[in-house]
N, C-alpha and C. Protein backbone atom coordinates (compact mmCIF):
# COMPACT_ATOMS: atom_id res chain seq x y z
N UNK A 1 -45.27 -8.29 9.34
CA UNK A 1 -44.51 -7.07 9.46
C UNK A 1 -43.52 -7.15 10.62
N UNK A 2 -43.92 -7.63 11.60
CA UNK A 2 -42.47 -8.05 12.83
C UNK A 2 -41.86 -8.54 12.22
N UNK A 3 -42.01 -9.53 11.83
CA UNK A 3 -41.02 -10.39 11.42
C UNK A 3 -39.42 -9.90 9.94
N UNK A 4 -40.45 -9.30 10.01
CA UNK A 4 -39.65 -8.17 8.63
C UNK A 4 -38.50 -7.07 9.87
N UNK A 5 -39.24 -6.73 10.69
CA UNK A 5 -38.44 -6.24 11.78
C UNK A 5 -37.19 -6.67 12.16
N UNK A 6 -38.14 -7.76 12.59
CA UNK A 6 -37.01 -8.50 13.49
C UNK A 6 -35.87 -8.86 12.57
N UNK A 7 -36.26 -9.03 11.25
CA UNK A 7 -35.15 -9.70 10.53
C UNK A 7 -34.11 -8.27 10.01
N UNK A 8 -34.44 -6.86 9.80
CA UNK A 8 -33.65 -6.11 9.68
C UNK A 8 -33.09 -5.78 11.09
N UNK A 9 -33.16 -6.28 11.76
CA UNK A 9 -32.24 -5.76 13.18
C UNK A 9 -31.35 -6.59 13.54
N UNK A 10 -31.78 -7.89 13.20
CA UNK A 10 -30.74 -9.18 13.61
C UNK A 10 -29.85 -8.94 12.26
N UNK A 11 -30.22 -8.76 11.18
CA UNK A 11 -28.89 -8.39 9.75
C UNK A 11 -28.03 -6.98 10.45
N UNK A 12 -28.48 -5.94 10.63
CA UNK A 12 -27.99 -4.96 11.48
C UNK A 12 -26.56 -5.09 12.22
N UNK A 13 -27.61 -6.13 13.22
CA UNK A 13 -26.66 -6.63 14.56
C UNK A 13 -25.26 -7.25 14.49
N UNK A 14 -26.10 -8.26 13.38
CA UNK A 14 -24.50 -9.11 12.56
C UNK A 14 -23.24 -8.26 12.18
N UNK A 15 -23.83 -7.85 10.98
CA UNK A 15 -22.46 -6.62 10.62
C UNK A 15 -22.15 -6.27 11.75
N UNK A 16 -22.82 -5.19 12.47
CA UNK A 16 -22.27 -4.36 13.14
C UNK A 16 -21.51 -5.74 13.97
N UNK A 17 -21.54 -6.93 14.61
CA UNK A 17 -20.87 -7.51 15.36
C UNK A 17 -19.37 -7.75 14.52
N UNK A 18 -19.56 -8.15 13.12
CA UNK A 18 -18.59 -8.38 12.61
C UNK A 18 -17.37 -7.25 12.40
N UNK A 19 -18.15 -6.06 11.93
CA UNK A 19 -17.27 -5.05 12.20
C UNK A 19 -16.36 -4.83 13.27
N UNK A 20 -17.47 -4.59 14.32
CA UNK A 20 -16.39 -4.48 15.53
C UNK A 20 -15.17 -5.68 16.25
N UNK A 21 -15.54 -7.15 15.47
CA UNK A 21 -14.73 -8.03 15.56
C UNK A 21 -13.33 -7.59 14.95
N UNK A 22 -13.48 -7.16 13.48
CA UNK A 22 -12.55 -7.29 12.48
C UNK A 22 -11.73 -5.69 13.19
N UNK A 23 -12.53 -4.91 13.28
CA UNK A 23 -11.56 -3.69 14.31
C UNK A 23 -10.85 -3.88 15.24
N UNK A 24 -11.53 -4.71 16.50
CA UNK A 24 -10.65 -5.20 17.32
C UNK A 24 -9.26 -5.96 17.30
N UNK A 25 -9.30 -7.13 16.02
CA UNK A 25 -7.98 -7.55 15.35
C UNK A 25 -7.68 -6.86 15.34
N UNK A 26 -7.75 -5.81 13.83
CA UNK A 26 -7.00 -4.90 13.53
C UNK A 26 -6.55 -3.68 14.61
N UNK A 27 -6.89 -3.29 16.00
CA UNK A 27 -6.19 -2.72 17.00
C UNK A 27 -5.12 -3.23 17.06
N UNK A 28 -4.94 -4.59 17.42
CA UNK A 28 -4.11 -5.47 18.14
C UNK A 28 -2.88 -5.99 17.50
N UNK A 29 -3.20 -5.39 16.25
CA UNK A 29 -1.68 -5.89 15.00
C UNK A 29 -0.42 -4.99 14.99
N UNK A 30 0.22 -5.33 14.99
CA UNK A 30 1.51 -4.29 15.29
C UNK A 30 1.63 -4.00 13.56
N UNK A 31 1.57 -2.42 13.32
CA UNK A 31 1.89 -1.80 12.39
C UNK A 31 2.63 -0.47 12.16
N UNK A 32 4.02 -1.26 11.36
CA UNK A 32 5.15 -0.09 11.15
C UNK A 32 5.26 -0.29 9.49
N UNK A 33 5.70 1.54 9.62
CA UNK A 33 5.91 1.58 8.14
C UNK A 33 7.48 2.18 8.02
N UNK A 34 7.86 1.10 7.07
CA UNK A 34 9.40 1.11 7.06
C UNK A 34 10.24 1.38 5.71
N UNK A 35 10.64 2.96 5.55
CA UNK A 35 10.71 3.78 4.58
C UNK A 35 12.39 3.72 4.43
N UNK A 36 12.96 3.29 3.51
CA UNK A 36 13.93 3.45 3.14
C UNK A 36 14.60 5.11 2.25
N UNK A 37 15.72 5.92 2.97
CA UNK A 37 15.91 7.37 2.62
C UNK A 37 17.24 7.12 1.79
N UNK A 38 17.67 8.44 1.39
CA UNK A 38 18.82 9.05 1.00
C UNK A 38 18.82 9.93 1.49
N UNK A 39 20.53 10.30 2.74
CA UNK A 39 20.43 11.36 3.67
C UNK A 39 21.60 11.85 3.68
N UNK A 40 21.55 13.21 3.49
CA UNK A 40 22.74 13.88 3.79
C UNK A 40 23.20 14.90 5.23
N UNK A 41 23.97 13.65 5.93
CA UNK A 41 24.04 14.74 7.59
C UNK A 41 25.39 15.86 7.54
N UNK A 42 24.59 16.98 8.06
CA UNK A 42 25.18 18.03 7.90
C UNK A 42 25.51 18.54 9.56
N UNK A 43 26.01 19.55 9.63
CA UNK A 43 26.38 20.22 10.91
C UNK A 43 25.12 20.65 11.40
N UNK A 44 23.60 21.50 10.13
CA UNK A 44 22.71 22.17 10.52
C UNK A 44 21.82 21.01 10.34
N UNK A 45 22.32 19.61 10.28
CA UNK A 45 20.65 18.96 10.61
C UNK A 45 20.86 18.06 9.44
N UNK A 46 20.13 16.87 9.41
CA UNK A 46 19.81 15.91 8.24
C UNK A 46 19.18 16.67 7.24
N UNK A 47 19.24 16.18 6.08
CA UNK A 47 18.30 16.46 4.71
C UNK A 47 18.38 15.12 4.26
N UNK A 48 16.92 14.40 3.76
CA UNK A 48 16.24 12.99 3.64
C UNK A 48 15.65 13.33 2.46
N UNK A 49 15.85 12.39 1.20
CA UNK A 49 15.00 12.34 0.17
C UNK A 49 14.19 10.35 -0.58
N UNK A 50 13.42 10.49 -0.14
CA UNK A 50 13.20 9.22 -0.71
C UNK A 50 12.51 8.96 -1.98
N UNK A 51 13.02 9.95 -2.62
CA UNK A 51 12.45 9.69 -4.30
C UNK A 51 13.82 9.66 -4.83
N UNK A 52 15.28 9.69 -4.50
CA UNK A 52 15.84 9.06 -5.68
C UNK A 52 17.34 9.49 -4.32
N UNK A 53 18.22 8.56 -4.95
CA UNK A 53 19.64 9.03 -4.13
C UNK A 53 20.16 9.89 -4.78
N UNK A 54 20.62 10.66 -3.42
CA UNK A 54 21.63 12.16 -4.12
C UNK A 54 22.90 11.53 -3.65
N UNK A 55 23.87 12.20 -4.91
CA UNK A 55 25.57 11.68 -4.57
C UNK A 55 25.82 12.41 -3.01
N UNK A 56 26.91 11.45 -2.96
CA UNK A 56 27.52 11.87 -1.85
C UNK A 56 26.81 11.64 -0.05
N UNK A 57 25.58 10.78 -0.25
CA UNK A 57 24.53 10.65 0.60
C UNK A 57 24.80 9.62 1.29
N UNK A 58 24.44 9.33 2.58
CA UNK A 58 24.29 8.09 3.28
C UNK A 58 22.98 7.61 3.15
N UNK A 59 22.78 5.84 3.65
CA UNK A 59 21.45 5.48 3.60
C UNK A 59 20.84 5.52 4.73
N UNK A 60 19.49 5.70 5.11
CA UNK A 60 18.83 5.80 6.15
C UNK A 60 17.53 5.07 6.45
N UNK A 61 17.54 4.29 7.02
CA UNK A 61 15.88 4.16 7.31
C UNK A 61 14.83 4.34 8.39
N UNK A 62 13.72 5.20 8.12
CA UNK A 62 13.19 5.52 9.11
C UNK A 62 11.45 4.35 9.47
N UNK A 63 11.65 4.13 10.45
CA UNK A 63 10.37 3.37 11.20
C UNK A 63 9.40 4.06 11.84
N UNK A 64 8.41 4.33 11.56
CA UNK A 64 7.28 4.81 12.04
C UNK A 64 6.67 3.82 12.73
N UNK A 65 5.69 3.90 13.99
CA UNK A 65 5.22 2.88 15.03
C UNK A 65 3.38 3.43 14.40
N UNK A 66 3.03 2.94 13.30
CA UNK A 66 1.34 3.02 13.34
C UNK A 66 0.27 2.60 14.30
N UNK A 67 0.97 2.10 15.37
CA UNK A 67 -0.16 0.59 15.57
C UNK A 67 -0.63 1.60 17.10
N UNK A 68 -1.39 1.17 17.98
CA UNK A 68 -2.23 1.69 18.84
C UNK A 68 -1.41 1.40 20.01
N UNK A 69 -0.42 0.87 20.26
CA UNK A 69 0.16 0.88 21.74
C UNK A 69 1.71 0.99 21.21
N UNK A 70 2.92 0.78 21.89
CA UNK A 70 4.33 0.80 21.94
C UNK A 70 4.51 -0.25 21.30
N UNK A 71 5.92 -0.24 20.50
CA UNK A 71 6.41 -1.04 20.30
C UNK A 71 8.06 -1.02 20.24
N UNK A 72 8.63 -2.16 20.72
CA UNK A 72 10.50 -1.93 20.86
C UNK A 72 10.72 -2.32 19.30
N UNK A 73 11.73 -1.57 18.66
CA UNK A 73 12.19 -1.86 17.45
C UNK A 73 13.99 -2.52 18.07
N UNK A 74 14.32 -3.78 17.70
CA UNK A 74 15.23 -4.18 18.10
C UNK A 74 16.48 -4.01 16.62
N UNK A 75 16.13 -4.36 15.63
CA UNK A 75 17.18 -4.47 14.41
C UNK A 75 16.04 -3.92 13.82
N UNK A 76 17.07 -3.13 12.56
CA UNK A 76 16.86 -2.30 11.41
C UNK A 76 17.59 -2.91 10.53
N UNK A 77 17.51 -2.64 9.14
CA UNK A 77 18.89 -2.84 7.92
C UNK A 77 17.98 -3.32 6.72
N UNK A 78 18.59 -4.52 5.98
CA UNK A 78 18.13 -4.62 5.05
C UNK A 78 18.19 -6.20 4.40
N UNK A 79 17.20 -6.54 3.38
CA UNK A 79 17.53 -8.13 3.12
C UNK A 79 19.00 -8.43 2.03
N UNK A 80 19.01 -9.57 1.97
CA UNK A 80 19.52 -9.77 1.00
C UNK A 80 19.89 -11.21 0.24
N UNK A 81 19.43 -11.62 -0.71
CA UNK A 81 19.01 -12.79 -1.16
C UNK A 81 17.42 -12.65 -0.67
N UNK A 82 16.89 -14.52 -1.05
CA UNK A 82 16.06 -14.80 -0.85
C UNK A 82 15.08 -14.84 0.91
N UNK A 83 15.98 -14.51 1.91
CA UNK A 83 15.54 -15.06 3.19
C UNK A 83 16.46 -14.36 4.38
N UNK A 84 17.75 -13.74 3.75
CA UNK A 84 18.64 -13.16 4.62
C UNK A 84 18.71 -11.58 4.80
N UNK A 85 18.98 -11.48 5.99
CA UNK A 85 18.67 -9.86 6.52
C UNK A 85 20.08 -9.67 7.20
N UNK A 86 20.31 -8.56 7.00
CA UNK A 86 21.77 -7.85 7.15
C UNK A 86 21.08 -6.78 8.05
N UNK A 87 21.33 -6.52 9.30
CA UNK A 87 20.96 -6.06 10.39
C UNK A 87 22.31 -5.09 10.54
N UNK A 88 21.54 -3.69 11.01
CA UNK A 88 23.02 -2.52 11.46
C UNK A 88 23.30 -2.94 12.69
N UNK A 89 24.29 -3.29 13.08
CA UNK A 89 25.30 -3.87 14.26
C UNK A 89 25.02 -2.50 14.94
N UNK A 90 25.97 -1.59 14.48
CA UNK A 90 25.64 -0.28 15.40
C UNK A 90 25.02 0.66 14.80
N UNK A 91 23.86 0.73 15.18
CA UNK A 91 23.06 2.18 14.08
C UNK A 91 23.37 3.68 14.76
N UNK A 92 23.51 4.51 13.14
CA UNK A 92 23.93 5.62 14.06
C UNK A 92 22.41 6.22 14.14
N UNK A 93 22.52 6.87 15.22
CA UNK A 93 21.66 7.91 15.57
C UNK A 93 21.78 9.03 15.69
N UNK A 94 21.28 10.32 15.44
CA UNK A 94 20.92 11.55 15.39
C UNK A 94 20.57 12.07 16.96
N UNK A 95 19.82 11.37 17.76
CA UNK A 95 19.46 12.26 18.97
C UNK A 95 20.32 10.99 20.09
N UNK A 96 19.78 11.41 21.02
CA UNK A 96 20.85 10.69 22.31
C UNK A 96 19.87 9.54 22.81
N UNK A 97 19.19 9.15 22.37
CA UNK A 97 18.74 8.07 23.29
C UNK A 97 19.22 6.64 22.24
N UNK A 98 18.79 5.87 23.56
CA UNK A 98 19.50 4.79 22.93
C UNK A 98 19.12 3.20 21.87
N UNK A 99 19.76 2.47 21.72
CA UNK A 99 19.03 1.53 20.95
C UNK A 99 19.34 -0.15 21.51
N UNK A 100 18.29 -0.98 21.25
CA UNK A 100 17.09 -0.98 20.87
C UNK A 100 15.95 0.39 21.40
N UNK A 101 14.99 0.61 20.16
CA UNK A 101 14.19 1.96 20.59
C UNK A 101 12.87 1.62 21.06
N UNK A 102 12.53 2.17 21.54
CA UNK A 102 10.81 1.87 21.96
C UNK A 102 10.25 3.37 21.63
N UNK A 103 9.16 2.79 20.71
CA UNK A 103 8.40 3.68 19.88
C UNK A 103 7.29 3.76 20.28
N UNK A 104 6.44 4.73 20.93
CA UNK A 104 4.73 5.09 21.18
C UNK A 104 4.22 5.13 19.93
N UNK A 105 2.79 4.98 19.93
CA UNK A 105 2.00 5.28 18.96
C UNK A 105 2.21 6.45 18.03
N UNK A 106 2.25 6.23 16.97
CA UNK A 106 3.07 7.32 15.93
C UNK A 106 3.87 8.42 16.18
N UNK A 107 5.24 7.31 16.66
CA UNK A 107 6.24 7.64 16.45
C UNK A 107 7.43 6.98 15.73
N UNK A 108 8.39 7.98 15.78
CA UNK A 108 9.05 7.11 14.45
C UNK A 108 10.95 7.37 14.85
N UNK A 109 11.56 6.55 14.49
CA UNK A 109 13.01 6.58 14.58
C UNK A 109 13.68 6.74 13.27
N UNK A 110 14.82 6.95 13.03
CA UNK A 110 15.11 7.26 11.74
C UNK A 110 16.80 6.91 12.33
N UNK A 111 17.54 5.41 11.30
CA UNK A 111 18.75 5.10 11.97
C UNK A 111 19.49 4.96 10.62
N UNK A 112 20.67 5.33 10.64
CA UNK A 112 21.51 5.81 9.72
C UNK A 112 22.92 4.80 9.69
N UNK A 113 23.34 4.49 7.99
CA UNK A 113 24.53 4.10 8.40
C UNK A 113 25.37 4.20 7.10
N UNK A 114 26.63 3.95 7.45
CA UNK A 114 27.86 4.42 6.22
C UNK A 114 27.83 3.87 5.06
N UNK A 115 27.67 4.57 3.69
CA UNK A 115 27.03 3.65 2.49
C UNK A 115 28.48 2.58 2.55
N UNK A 116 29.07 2.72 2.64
CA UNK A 116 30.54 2.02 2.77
C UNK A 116 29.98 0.55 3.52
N UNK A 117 29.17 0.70 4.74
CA UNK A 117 29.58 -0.88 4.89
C UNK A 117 27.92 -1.38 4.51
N UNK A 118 27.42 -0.96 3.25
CA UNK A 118 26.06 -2.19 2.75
C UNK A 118 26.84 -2.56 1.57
N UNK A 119 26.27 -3.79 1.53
CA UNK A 119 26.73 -4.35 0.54
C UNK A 119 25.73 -4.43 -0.86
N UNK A 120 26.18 -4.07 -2.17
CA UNK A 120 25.38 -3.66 -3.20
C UNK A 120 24.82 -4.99 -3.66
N UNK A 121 24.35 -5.76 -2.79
CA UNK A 121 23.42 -6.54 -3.55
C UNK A 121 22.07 -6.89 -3.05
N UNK A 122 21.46 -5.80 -1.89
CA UNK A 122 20.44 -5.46 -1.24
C UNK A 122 18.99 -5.30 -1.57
N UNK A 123 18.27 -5.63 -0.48
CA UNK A 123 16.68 -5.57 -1.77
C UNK A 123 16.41 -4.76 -0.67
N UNK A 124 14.90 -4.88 0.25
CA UNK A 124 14.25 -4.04 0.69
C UNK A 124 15.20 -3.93 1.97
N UNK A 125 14.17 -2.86 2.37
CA UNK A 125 14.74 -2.30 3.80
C UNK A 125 14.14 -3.23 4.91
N UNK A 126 14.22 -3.44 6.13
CA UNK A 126 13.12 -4.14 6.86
C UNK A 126 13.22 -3.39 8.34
N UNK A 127 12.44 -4.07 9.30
CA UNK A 127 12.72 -3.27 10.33
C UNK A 127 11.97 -4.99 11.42
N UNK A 128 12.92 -4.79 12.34
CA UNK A 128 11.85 -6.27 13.44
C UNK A 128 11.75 -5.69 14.65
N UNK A 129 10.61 -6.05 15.56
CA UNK A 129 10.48 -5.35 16.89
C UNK A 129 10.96 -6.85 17.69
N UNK A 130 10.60 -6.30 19.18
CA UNK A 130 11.18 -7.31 19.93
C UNK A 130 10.51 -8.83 20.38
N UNK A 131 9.45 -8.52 19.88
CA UNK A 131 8.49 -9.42 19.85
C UNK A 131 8.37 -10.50 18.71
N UNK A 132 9.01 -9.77 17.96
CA UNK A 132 9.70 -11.08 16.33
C UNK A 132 8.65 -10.55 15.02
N UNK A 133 8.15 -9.88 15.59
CA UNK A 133 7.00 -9.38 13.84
C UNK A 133 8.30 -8.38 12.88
N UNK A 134 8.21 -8.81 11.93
CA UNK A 134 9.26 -7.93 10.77
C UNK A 134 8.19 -7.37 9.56
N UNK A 135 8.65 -6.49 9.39
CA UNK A 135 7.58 -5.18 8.30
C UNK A 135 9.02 -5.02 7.19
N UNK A 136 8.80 -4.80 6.20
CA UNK A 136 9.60 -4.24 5.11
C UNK A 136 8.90 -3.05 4.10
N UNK A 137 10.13 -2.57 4.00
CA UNK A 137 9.73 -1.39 3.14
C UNK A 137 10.43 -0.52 1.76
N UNK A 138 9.88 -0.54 1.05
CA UNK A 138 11.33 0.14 -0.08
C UNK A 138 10.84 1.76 -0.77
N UNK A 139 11.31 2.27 -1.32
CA UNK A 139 11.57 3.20 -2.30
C UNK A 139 11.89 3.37 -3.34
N UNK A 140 11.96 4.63 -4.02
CA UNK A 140 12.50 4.89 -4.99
C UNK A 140 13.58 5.44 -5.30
N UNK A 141 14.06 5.67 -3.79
CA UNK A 141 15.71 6.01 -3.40
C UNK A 141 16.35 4.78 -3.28
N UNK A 142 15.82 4.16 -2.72
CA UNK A 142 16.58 2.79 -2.76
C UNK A 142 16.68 2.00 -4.04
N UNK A 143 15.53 2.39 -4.85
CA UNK A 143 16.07 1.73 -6.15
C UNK A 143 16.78 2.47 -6.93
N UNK A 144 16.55 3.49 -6.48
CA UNK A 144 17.96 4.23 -7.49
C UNK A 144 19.04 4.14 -7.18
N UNK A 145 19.58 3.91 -5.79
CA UNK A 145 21.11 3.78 -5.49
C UNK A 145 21.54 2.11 -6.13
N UNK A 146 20.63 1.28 -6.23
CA UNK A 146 20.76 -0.01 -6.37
C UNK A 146 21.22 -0.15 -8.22
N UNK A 147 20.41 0.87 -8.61
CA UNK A 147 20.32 1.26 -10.48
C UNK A 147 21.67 2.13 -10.71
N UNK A 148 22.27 2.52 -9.59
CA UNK A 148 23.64 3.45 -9.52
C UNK A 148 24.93 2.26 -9.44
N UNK A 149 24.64 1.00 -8.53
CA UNK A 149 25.56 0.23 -7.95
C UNK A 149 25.16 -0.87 -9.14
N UNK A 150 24.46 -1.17 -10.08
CA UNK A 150 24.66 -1.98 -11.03
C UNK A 150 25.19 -1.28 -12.37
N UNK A 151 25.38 0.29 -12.45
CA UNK A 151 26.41 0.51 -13.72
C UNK A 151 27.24 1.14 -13.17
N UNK A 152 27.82 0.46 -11.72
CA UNK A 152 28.76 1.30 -11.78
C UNK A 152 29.93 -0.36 -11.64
């Protein structure tokens, strides 16, 4: 009967060690979620839809910081081809601070730019911090402007 003991406490112990291993990674991973919009800026404020592009809209993408400490977001934009990323040179922004951004724990930036200078042969959105990790992200706004720019 100890031994039956001992052996449900040492199985116990394990998991529970493994768990708290595999948590600890997972603290330590930088995680952003990188949402590609359709935005229309107005005098009274943005309006953002990411279920389909509305005419007359600019594109936007916003970065959320998931992960448990800060992170600098250095380039935003988008791929294109197999391996190449088209980065906003100057992103516009909405509030006054400046860019590259540094993001706390869930928080999020949202950087905007003139549908005029992407070029329509774009896939996902991406986003890279300063540290070199890159996250990508798409929609269903983004595939609809893309389903707009192939019949048109």
């Amino acid at each position: 009967m100890e031994h039956f003991v001992t052996l449900i406490l040492a199985v116990i112990g394990t998991v529970l060690g493994c768990i708290n291993t595999f948590d600890l990674f997972n603290k330590r991973r930088v995680r952003l979620r990188v949402v590609p919009h359709s935005a229309v800026r107005d005098r009274d404020g943005v309006w953002r839809c990411s279920t389909r592009h509305l005419s007359g809209s600019t594109v936007c993408i916003e970065v959320t910081n998931l992960s448990d400490f800060p992170v600098t977001i250095e380039e935003v934009g988008y791929t294109q081809h197999a391996h190449t990323r088209l980065g906003f040179v100057r992103p516009i922004l909405t509030d006054s601070k400046g860019w590259p951004r540094r993001l706390e724990a869930r928080d999020s930036v949202s950087v905007y730019a003139n549908i005029e200078d992407i070029p329509h042969d774009i896939g996902k959105a991406f986003a890279r911090t300063a540290c070199g990790v890159t996250r990508f992200g798409n929609s269903a706004a983004l595939d609809d402007l893309k389903r707009q720019w192939c019949r048109s």
